[in-house]
Protein backbone atom coordinates (compact mmCIF):
# COMPACT_ATOMS: atom_id res chain seq x y z
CA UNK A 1 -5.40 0.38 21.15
CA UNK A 2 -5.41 0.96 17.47
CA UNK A 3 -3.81 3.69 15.76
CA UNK A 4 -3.64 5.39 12.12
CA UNK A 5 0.32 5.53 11.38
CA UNK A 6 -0.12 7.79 8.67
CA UNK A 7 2.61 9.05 5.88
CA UNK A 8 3.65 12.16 4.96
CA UNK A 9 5.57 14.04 2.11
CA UNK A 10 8.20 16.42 1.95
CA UNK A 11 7.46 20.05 0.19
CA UNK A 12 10.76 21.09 -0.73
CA UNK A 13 13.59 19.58 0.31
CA UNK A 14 17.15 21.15 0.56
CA UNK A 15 20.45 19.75 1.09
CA UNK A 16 22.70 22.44 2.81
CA UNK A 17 25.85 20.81 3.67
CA UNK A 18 27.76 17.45 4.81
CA UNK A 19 28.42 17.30 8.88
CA UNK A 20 31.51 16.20 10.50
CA UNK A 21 29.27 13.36 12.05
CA UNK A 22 28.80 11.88 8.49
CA UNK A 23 24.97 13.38 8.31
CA UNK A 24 24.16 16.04 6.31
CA UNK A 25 22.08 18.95 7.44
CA UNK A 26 18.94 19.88 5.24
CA UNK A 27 15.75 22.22 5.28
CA UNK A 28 12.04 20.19 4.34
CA UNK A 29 8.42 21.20 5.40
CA UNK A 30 6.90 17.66 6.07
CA UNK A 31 3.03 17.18 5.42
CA UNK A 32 0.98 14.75 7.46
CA UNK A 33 -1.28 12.75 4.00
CA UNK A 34 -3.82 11.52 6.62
CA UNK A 35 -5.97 9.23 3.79
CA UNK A 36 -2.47 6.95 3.64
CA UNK A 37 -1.77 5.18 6.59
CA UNK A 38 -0.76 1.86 8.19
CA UNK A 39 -2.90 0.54 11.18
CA UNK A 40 -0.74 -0.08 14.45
CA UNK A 41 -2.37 -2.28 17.22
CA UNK A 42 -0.80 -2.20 20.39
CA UNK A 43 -2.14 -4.10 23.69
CA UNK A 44 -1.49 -4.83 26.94
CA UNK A 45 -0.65 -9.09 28.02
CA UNK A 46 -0.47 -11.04 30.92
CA UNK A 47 3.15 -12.31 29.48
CA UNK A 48 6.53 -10.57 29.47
CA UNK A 49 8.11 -9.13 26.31
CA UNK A 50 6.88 -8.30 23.03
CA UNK A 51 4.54 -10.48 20.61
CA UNK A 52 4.94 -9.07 17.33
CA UNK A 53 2.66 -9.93 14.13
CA UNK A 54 3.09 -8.05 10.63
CA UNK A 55 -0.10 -8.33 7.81
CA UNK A 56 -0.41 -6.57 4.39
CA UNK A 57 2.36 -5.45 2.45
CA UNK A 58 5.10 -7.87 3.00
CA UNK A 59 8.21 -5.13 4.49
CA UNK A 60 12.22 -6.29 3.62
CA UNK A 61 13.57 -6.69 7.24
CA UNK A 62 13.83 -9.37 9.64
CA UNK A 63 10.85 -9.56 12.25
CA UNK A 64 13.23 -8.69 14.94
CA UNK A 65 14.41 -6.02 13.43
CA UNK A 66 11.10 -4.08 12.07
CA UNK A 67 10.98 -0.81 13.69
CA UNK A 68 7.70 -1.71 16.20
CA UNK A 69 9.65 -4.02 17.25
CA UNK A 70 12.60 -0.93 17.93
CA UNK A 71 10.75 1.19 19.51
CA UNK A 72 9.28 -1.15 22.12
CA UNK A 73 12.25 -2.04 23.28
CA UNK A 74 13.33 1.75 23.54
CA UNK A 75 10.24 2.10 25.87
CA UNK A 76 11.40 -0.94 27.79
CA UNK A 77 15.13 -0.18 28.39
CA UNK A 78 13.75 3.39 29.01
CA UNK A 79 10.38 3.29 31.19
CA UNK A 80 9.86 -0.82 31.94
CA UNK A 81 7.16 -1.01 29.83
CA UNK A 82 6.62 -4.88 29.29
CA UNK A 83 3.98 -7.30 27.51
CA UNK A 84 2.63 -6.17 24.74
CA UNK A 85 1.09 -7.42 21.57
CA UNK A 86 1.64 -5.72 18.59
CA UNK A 87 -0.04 -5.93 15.23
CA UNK A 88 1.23 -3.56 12.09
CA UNK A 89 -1.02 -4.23 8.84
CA UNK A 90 1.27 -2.66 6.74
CA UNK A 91 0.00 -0.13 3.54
CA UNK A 92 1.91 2.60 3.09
CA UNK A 93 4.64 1.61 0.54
CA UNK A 94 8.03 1.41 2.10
CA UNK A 95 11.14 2.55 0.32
CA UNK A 96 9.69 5.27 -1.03
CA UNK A 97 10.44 8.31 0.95
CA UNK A 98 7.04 8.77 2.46
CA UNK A 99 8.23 8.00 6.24
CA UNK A 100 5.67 4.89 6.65
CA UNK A 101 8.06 2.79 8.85
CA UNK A 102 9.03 6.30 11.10
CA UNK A 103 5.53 6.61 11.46
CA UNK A 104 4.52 3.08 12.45
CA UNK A 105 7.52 3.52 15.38
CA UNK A 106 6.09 6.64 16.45
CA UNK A 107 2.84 5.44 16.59
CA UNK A 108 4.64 2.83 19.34
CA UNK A 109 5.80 5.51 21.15
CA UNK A 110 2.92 6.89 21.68
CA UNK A 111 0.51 3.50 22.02
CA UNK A 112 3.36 2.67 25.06
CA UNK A 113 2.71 6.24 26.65
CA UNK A 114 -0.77 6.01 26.99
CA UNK A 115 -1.15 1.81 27.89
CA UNK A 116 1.46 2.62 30.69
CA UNK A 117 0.40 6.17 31.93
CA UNK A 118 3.50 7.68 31.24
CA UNK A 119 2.13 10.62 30.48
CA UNK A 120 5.44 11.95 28.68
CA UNK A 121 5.61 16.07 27.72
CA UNK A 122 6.17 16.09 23.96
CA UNK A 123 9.50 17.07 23.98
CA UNK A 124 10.52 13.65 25.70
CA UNK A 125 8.50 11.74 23.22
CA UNK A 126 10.20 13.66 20.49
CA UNK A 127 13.82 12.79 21.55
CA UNK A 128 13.10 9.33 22.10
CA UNK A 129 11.81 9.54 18.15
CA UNK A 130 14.53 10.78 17.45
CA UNK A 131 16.35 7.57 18.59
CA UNK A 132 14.79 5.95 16.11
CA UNK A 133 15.43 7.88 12.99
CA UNK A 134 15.63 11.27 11.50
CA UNK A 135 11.49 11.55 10.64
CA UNK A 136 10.08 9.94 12.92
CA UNK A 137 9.73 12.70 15.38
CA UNK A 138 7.71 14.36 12.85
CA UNK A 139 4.50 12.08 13.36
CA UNK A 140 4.53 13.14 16.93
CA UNK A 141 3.31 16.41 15.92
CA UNK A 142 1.83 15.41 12.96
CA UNK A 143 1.45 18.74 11.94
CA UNK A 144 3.16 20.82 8.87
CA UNK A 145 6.57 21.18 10.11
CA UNK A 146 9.56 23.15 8.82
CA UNK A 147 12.20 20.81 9.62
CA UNK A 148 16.32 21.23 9.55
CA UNK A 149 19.35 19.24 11.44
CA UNK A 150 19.13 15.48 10.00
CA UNK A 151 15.23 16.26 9.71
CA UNK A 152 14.82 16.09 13.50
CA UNK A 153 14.21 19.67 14.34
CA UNK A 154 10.98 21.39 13.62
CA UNK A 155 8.87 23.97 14.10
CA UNK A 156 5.45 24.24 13.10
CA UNK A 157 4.65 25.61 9.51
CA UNK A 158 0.94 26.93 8.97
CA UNK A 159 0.62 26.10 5.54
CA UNK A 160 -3.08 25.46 3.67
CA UNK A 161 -3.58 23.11 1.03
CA UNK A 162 -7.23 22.94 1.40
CA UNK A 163 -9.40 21.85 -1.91
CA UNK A 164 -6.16 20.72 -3.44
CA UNK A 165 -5.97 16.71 -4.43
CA UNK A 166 -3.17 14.56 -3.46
CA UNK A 167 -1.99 12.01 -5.77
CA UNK A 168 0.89 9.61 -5.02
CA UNK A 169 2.53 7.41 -7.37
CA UNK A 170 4.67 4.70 -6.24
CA UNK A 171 7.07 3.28 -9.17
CA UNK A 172 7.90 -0.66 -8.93
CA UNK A 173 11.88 0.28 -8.29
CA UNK A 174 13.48 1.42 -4.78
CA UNK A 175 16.01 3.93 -4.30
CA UNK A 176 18.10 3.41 -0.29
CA UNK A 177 18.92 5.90 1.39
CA UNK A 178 22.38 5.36 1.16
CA UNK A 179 22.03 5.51 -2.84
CA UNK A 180 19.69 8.48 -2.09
CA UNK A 181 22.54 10.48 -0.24
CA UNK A 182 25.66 8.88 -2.17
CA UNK A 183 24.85 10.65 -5.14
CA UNK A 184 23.74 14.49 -3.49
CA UNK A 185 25.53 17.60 -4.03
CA UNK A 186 25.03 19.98 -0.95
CA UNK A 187 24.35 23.87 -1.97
CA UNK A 188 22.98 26.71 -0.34
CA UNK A 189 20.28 28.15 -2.12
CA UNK A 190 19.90 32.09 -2.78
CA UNK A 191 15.96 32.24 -1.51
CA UNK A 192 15.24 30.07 1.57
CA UNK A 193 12.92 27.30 1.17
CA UNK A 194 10.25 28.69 3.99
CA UNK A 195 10.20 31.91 1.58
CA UNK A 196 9.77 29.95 -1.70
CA UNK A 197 7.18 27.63 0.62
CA UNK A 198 5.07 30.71 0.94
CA UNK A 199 4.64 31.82 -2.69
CA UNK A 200 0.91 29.86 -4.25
CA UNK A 201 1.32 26.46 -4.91
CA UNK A 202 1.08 27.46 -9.01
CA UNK A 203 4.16 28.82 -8.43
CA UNK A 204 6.43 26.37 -6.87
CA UNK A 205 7.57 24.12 -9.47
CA UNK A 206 9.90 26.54 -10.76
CA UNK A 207 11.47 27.55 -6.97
CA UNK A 208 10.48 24.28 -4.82
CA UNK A 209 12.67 21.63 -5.85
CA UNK A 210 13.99 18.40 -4.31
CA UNK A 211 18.28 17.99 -4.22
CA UNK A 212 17.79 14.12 -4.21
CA UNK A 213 15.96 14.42 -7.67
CA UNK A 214 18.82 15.26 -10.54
CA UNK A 215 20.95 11.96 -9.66
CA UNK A 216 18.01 10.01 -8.52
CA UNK A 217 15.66 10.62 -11.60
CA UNK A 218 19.46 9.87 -13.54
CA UNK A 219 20.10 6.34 -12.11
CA UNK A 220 15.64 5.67 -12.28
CA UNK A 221 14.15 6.99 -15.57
CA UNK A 222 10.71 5.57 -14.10
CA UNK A 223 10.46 7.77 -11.14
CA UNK A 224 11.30 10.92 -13.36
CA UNK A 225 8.74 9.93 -16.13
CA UNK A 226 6.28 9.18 -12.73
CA UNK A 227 6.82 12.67 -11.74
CA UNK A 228 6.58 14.36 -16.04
CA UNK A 229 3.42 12.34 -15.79
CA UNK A 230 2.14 14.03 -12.75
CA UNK A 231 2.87 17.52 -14.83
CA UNK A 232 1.61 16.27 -17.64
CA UNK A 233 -2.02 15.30 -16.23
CA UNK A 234 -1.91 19.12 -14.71
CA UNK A 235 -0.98 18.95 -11.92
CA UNK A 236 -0.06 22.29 -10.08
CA UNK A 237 3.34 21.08 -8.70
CA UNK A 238 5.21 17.13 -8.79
CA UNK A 239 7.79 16.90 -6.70
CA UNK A 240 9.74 13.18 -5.84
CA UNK A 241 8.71 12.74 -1.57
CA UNK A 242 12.14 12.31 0.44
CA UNK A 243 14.68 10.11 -0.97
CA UNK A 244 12.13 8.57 -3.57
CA UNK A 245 10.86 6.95 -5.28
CA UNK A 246 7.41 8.04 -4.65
CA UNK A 247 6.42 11.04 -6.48
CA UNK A 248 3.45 13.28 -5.80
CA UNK A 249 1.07 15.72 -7.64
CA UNK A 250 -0.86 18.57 -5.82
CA UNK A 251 -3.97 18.91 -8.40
CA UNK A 252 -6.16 22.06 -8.21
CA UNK A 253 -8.98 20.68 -10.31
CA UNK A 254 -10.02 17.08 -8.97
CA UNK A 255 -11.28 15.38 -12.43
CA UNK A 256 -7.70 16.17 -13.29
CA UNK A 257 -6.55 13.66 -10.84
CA UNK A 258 -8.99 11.57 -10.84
CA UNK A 259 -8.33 11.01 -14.32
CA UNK A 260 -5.25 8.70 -12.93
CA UNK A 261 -7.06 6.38 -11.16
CA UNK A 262 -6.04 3.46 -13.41
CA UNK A 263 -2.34 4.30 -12.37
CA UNK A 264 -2.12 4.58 -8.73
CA UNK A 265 -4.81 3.98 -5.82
CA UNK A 266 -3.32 7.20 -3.71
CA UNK A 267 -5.54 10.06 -4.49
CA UNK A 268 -6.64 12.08 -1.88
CA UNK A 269 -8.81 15.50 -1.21
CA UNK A 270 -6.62 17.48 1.11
């Protein structure tokens, strides 16, 4: 069984306040970006255990500890399942805030339900997600989502970006999440982010902002002049995706965006 482990970004993204847990809780509408997406393979074997093979973009963790690898043995301490072979060509750039790893271990989740029959109600598959990190329930939806608590929450958020182009640039620095959240100042806002959300996209720059941005863009002048470069090619809104440090334009006339093709291979029609 193959599967498209696609990424997504985040429109908006609030931080409201610090937990007692050590988490904070925040407010994001996640976006499925369908063109962008690693391919999972994920078969049955005569053997026991898990064969594991990673191709493409090389990914800075230990086999063993890649999150396939995670969420199999979730499914096996959980349900049995046992022998499999599984094969991530890897293409979404990791580090960057555009949940490709959450995605590939969802897209083990759900491999594992359907090779063993589990036939799991979505609600189980998201809390076993959830197990293994704050988006990766997301991709079992894969739907717009408004999403609060550590990002693990959601309900679904009709939201139309049709004829709009997608353009994702990756800079050559990381930012971890621990720098990421080190560095945040929790607030509040006055106007909700689903009310901002639902103002037109021409519109959002202004109101839709990302908290992870002001110390972020500080500490990496290349992701912020990523993002000015976005604007500066027209595009309706730029916005930094999660944590960083990939940055995204929405573009509302095409040519616009396509004339950034010699910068970044990540431009999709939505």
């Amino acid at each position: 069984m193959i599967l498209r482990a696609n990424c997504k970004i985040n429109l908006g993204l609030d931080i409201l306040r610090r937990r007692a847990d050590g988490y904070h809780d925040l407010e994001t509408v996640m976006f499925p970006v369908r063109g962008l997406y690693d391919e999972v393979e994920v078969v049955r074997t005569a053997g026991a255990g898990v064969d594991f093979r990673a191709e493409g973009l090389a990914v800075d963790c230990e086999p063993g500890q890649n999150i396939c690898i995670k969420a199999f043995r979730l499914m096996h301490d959980r349900y049995g399942v046992d022998g499999v072979a599984i094969r991530l060509d890897k293409r979404v750039p990791f580090g960057a805030g555009l949940g490709g790893g959450s995605s590939d271990g969802t897209a083990v989740l759900l491999a594992l339900d359907r090779l063993f029959d589990l036939h799991l109600p979505e609600a189980e598959l998201i809390a076993r997600a959830a197990e293994l990190g704050s988006d990766t329930p997301f991709f079992v939806r894969n739907t717009p989502q408004f999403c609060t608590g550590r990002g693990e929450i959601m309900s679904p958020f009709p939201l139309d970006l049709a004829g709009l182009t997608l353009v994702i640039v990756k800079p050559d620095e990381g930012v971890s999440t621990r720098e990421a959240y080190a560095g945040v100042r929790p607030r509040v806002p006055s106007t909700p982010l689903a009310e901002r959300l639902r103002r037109p996209v021409a519109e959002w720059q202004e109101v839709v902002t990302n908290d992870f941005e002001p110390h972020i863009f500080a500490a990496h002048p290349a992701i912020r002049a990523s993002k000015r470069n976005l604007l500066d090619a027209g595009a309706l809104y730029a916005s930094m995706s999660g944590s960083g440090s990939a940055v995204f334009g929405l573009f509302g006339r095409p040519e616009k965006a396509e004339s950034l093709r010699s910068q970044t291979p990540f431009i999709f029609s939505l």
